[in-house]
Structure formats: C-alpha cells, structure tokens
N, C-alpha and C. Protein backbone atom coordinates (compact mmCIF):
# COMPACT_ATOMS: atom_id res chain seq x y z
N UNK A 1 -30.14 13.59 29.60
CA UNK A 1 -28.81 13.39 29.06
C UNK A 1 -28.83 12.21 28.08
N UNK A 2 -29.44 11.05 28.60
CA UNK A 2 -29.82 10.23 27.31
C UNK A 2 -30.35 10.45 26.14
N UNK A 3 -31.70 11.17 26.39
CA UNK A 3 -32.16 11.36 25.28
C UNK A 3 -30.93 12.12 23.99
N UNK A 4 -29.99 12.65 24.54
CA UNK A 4 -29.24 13.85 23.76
C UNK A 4 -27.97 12.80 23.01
N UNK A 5 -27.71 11.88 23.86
CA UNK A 5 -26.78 10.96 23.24
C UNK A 5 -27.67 10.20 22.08
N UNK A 6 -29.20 9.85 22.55
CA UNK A 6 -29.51 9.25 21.05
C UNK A 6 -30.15 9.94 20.06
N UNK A 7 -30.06 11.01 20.41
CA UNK A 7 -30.70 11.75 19.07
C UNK A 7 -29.04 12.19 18.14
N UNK A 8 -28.11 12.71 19.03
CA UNK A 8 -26.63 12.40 18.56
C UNK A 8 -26.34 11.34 17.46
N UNK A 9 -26.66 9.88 17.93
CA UNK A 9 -26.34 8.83 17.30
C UNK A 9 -27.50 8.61 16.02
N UNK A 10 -28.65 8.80 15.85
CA UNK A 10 -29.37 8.81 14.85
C UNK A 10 -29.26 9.85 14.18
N UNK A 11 -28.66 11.04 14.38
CA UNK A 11 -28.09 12.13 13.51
C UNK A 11 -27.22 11.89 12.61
N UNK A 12 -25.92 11.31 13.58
CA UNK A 12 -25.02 10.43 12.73
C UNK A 12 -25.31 9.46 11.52
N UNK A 13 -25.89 8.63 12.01
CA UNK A 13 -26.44 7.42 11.18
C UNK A 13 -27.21 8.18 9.90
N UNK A 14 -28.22 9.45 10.44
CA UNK A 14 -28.52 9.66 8.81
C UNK A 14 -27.74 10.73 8.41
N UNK A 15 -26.76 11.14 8.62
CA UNK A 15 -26.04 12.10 8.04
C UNK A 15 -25.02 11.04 7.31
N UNK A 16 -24.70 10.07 7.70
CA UNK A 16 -23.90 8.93 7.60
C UNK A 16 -24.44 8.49 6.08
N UNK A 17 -25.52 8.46 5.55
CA UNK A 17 -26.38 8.06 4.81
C UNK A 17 -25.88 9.41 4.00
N UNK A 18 -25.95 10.03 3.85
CA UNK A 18 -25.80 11.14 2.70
C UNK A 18 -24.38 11.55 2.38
N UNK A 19 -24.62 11.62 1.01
CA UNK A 19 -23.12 11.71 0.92
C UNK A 19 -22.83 12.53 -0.52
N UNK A 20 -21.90 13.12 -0.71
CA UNK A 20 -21.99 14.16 -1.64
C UNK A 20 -22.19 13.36 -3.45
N UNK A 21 -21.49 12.22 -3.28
CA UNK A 21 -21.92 11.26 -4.59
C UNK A 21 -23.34 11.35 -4.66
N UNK A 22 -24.34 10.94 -3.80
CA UNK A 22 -25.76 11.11 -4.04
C UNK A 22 -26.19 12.26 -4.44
N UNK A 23 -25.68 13.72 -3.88
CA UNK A 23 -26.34 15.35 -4.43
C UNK A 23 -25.40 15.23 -5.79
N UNK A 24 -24.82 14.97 -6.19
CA UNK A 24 -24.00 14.80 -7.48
C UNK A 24 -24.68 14.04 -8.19
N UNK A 25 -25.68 13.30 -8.36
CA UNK A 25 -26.30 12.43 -8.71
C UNK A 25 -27.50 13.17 -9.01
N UNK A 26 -27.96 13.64 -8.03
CA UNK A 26 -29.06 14.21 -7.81
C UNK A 26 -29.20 15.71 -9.17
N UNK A 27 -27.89 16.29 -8.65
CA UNK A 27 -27.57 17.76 -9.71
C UNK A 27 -27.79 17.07 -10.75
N UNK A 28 -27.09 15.98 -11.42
CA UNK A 28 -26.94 15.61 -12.69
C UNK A 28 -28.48 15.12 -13.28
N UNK A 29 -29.26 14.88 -12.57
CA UNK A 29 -30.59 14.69 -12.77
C UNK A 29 -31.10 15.94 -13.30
N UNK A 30 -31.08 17.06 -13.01
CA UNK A 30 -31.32 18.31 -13.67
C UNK A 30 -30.69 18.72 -14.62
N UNK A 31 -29.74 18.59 -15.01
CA UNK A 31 -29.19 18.46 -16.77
C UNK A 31 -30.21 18.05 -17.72
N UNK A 32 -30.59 19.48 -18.64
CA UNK A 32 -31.31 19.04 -19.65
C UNK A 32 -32.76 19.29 -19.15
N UNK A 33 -33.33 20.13 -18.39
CA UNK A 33 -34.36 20.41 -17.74
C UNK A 33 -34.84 21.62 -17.97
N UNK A 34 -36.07 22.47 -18.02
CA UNK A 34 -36.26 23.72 -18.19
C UNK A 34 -35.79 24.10 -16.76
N UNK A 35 -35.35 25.10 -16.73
CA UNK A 35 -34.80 26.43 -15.67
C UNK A 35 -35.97 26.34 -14.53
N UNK A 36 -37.50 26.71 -15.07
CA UNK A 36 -38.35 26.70 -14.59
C UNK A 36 -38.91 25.63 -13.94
N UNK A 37 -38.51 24.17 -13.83
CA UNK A 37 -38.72 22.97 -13.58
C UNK A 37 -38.04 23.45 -12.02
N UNK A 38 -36.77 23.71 -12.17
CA UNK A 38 -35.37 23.82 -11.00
C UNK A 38 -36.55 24.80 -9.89
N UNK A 39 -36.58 26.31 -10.40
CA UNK A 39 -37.05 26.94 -9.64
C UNK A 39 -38.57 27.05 -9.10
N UNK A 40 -39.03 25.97 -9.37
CA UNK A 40 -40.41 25.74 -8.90
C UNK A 40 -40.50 24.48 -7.87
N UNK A 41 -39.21 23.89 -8.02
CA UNK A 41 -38.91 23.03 -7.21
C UNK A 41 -37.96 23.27 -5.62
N UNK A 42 -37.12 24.03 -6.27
CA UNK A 42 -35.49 24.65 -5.40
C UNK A 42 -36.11 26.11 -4.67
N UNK A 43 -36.93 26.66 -5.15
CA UNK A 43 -37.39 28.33 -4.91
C UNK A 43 -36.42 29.05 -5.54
N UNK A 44 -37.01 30.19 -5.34
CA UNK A 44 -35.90 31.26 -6.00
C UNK A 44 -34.34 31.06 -5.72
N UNK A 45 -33.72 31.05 -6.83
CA UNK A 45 -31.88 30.84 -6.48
C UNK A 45 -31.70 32.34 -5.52
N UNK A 46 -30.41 32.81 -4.52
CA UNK A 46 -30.14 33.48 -3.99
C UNK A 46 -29.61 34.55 -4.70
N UNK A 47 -28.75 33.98 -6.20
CA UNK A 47 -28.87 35.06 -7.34
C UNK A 47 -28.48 34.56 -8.36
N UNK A 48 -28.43 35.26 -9.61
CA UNK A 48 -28.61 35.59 -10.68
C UNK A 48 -27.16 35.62 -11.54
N UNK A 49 -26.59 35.56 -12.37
CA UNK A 49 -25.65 35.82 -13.42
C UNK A 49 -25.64 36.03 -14.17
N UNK A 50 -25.71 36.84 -15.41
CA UNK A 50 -26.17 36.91 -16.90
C UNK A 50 -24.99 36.89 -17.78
N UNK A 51 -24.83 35.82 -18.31
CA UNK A 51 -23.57 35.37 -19.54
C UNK A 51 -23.77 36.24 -20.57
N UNK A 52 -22.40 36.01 -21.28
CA UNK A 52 -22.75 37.07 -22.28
C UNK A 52 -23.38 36.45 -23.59
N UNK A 53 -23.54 34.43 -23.53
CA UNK A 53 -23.91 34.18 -24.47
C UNK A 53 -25.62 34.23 -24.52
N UNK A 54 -26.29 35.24 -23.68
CA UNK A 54 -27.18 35.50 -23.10
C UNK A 54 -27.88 33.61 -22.25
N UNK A 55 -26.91 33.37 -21.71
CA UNK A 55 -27.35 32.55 -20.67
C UNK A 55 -27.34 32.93 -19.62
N UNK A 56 -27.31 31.95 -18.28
CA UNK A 56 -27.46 32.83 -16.91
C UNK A 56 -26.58 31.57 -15.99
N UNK A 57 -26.44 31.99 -15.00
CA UNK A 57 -25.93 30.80 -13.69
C UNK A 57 -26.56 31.30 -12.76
N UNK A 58 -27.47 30.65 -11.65
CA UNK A 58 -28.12 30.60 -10.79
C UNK A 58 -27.74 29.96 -9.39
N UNK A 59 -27.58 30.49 -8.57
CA UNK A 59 -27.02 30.06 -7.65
C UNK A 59 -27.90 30.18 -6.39
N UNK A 60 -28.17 28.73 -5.89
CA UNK A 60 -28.78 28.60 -4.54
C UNK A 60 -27.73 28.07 -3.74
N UNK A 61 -28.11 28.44 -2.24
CA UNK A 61 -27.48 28.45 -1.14
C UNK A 61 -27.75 28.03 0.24
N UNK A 62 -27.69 27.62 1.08
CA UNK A 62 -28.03 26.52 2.37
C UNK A 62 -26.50 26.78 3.21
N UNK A 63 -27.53 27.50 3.87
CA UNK A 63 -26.36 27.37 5.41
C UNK A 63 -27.21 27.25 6.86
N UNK A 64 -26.35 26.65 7.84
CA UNK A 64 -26.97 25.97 8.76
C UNK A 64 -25.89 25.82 9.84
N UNK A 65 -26.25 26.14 11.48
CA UNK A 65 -25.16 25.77 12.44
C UNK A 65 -25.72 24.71 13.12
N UNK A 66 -24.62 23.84 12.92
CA UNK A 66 -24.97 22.40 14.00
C UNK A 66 -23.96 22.48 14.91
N UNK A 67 -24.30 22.15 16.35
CA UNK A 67 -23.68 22.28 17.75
C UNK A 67 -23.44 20.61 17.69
N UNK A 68 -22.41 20.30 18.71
CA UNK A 68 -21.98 18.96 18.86
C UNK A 68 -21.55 19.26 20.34
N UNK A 69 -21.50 18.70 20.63
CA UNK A 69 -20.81 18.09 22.31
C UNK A 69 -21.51 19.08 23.33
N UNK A 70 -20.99 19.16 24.55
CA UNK A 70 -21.76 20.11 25.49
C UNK A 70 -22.55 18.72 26.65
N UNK A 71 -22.07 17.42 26.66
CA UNK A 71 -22.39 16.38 27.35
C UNK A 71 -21.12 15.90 28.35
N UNK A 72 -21.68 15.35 29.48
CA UNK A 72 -21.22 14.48 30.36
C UNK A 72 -20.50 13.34 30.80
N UNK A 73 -19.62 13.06 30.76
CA UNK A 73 -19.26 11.68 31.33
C UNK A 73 -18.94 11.00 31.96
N UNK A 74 -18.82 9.81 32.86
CA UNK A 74 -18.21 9.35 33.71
C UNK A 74 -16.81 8.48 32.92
N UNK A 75 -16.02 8.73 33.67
CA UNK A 75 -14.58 7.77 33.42
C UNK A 75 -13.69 7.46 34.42
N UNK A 76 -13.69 5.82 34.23
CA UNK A 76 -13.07 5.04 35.28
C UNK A 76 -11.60 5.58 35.39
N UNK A 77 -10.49 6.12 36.48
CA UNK A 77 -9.71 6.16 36.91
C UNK A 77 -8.85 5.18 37.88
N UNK A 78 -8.38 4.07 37.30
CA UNK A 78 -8.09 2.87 38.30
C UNK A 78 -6.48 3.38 38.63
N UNK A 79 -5.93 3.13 39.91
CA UNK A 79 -5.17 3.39 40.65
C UNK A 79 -4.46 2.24 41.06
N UNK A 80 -3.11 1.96 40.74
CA UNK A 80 -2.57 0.26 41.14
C UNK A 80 -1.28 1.22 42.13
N UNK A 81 -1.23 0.03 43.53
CA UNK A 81 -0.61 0.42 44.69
C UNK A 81 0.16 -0.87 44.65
N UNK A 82 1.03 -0.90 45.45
CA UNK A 82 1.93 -1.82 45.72
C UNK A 82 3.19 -1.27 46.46
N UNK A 83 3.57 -2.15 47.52
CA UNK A 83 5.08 -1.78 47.95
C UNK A 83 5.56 -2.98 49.48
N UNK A 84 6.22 -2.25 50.06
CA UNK A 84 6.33 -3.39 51.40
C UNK A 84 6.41 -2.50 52.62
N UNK A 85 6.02 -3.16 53.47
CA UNK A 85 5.51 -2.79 54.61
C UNK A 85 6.53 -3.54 55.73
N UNK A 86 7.21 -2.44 57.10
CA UNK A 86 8.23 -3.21 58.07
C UNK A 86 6.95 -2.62 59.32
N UNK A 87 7.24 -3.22 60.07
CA UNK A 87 6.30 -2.99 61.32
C UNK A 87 7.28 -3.73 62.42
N UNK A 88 7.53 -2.83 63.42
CA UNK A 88 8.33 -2.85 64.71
C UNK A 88 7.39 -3.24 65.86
N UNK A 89 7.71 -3.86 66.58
CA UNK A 89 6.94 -3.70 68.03
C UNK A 89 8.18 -4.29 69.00
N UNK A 90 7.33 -4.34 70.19
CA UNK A 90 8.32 -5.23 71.39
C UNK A 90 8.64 -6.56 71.27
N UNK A 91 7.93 -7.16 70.57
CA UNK A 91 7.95 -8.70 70.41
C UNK A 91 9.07 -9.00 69.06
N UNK A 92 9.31 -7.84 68.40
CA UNK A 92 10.03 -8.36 67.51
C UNK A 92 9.47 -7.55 66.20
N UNK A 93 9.58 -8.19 64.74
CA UNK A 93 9.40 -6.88 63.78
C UNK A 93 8.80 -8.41 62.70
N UNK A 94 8.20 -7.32 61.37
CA UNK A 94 7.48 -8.07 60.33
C UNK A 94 7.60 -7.38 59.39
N UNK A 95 7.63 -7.95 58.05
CA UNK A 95 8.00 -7.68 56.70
C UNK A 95 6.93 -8.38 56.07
N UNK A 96 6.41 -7.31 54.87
CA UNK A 96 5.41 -8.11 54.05
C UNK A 96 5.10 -6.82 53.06
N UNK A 97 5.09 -7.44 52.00
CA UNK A 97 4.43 -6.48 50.50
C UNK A 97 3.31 -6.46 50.43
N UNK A 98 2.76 -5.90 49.67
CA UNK A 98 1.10 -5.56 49.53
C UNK A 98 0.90 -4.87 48.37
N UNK A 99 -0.16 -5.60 47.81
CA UNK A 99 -1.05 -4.88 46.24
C UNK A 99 -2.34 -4.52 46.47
N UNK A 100 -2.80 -3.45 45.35
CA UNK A 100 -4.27 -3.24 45.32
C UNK A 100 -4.40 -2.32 44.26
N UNK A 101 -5.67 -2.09 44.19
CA UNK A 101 -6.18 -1.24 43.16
C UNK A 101 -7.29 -0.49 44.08
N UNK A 102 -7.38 1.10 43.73
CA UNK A 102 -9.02 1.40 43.84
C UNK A 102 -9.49 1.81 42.60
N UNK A 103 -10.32 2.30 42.39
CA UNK A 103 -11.06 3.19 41.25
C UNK A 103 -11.80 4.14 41.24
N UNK A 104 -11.62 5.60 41.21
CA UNK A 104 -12.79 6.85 41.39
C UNK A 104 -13.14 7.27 39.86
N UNK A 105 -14.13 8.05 40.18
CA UNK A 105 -14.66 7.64 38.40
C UNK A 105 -14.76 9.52 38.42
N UNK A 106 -13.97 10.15 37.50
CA UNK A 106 -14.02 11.63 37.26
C UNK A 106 -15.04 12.04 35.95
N UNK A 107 -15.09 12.87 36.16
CA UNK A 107 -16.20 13.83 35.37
C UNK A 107 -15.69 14.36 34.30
N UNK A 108 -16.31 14.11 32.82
CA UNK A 108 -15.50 14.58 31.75
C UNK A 108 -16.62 15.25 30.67
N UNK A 109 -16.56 16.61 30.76
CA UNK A 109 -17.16 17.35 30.48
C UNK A 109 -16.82 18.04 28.69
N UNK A 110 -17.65 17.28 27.96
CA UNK A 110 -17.08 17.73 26.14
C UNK A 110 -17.64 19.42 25.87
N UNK A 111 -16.86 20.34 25.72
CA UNK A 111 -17.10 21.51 25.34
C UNK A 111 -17.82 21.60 24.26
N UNK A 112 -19.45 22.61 23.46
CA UNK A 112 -19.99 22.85 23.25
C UNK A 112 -19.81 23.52 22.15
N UNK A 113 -19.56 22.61 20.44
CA UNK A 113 -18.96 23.42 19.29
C UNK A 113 -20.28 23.41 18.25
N UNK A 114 -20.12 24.87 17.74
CA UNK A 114 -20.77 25.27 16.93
C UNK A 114 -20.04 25.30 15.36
N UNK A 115 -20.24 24.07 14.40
CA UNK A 115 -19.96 23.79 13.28
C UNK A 115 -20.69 24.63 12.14
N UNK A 116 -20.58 25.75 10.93
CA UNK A 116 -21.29 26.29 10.25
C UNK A 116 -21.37 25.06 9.25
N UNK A 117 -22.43 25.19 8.35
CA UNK A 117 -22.48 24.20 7.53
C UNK A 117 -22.92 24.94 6.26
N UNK A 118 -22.22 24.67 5.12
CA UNK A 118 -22.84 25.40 3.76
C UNK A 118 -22.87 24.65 2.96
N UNK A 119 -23.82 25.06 2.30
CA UNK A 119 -23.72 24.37 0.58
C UNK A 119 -24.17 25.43 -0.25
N UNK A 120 -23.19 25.50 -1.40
CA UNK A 120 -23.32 26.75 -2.57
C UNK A 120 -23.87 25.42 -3.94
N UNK A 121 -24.55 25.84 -4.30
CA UNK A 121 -24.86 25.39 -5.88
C UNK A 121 -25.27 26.14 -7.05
N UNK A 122 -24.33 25.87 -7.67
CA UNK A 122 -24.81 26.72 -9.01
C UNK A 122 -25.16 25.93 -10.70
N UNK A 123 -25.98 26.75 -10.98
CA UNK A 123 -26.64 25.96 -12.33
C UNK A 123 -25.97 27.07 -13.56
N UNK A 124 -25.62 25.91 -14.29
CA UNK A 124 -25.58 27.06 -15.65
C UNK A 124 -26.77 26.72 -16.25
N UNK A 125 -27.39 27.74 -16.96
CA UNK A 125 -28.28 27.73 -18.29
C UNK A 125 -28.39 28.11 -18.93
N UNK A 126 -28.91 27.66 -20.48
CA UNK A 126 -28.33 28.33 -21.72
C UNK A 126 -29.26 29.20 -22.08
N UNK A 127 -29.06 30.11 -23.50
CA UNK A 127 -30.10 30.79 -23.51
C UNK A 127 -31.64 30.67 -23.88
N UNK A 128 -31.47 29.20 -24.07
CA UNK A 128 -33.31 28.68 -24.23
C UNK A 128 -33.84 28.56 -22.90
N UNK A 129 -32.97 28.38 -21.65
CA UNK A 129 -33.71 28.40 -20.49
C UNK A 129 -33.52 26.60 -19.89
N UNK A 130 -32.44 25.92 -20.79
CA UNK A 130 -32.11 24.77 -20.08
C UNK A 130 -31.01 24.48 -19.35
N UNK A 131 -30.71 24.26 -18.39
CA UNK A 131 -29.67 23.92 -17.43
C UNK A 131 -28.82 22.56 -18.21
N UNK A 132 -27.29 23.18 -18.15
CA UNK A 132 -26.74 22.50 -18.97
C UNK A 132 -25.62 21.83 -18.11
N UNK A 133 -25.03 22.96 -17.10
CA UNK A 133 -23.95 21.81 -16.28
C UNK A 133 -24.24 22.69 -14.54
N UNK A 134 -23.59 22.14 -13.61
CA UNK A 134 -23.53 22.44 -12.44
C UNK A 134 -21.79 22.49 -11.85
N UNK A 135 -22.19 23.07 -10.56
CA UNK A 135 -20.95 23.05 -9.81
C UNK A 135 -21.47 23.36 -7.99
N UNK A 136 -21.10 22.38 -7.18
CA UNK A 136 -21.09 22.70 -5.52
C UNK A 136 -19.93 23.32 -5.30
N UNK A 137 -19.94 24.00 -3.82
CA UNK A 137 -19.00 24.13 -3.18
C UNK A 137 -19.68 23.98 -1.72
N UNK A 138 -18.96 23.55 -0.26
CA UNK A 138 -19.25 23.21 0.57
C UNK A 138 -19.06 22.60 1.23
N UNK A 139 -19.55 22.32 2.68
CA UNK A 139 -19.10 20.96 3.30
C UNK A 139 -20.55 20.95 3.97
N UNK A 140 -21.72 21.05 3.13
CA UNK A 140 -23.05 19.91 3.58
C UNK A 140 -23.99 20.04 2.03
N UNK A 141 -22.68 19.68 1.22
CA UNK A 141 -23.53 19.40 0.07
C UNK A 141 -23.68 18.01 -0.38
N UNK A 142 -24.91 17.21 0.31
CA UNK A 142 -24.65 15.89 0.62
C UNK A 142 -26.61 15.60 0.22
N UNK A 143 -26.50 14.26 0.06
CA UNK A 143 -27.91 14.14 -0.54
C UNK A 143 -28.31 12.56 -0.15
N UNK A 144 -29.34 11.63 0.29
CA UNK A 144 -29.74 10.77 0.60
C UNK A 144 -30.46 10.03 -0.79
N UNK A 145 -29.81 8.84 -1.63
CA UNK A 145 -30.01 8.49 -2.48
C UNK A 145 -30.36 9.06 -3.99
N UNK A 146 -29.53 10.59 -4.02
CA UNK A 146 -30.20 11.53 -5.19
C UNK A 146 -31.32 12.43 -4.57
N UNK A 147 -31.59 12.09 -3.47
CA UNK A 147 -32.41 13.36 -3.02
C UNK A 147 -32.32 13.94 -2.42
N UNK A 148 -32.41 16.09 -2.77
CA UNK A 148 -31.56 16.82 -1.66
C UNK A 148 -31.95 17.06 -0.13
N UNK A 149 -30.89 17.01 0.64
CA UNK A 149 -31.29 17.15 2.23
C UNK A 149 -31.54 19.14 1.79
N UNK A 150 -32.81 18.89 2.89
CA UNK A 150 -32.89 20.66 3.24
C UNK A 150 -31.95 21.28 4.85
C-alpha cells in the first residue's frame, strides 16, 4: 500500500512538471522544418489531409488510461461526551458532571477511477513539404521543458 502512495506522489510531481506551455514550445520548434524531419522523429501521423493548395495536415494522436485512487485509509473519529451524573443510595445521593473523549479510527476506502487521456496534434504543411503552423487538442498535451511526453 505504500509503495502505491509513492509512486502516486512522484507521478504527480512529474506530471506537475509538464505543462502544455512546454509542448507549445516544443510544436513551435517544428515550424519551418521538412515534413520528413517530423515523421522520422513522431512516426507515421494517424492521418493524412490533402489541401487544395496541394499542402497536407497531418495529424498524430496519443491516448492513454490512467487509474487514480482504489487505496485505503485510516481516519481519526474523535467522540466528545459530557453530561451529569445523580446517584442514589441509602446513605444519601451525589451529583457530579463528567467529560471525555474516545477515538475509533474508520476505514476510508477511495473508489478506483479510470481517467482517458488524449492528445490530438496536427501539423500543417505546405506544398514544398515544410510545416508551417500547428494546432492541439486535449487534456495530456503537455511536454517537460519543450520535450514531448510519450
């Protein structure tokens, strides 16, 4: 169960680190590049477009399911008592208040979510075969200093 909380927290931390300004950074680095530079690097785009100014748009794609929670916990439940107390006998009777606390610790169990993750990118290029502008769509189109996460 530990181990799962810190691989959790160093997930974070480098996902934390990437951020869509950096793959924006990164795209813009390929502006002005042969076509063939992209796809020897990226692999084959997922497809194809053919403009009519006989250019093209190329579009690669990244999808991915990340699970989150599905862990354990303990949590303190503290309990505050208080009130007064009469007690009778033969000898006569007694009065007195009384405080306390206990604490039982319940079980809190995080349900087990499966997040899809995508990133769409597309390249335009002109008809000499240079990539001239871009466009993402997504929510893991994110990059670690200009360089893309796979």
């Amino acid at each position: 169960m530990m181990i799962k909380r810190v691989l959790a927290v160093v997930s974070i931390l480098l996902t934390a680190c990437a951020t869509t300004a950096n793959y924006e950074k990164m795209l813009n680095s390929w502006v002005g590049w042969k076509v063939d530079s992209l796809v020897l690097s990226w692999g084959p785009p997922r497809s194809s477009y053919p403009l009519s100014d006989g250019g093209r748009i190329l579009e690669f794609s990244n999808q991915r399911n990340v699970q989150i929670g599905g862990y354990t916990t303990t949590v303190p439940q503290t309990t505050y008592n208080s009130g007064t107390a009469n007690v009778y006998g033969t000898g006569g009777s007694a009065y007195g208040t009384y405080s306390g606390t206990s604490t039982t610790y319940i079980q809190q169990t995080t349900p087990v979510q499966n997040i899809a993750m995508q990133c769409i990118t597309r390249f335009t290029v002109n008809a000499q075969g240079i990539i001239t502008k871009w466009n993402w769509q997504g929510n893991d189109c994110r990059a670690i200093n200009g360089v893309g996460l796979d």
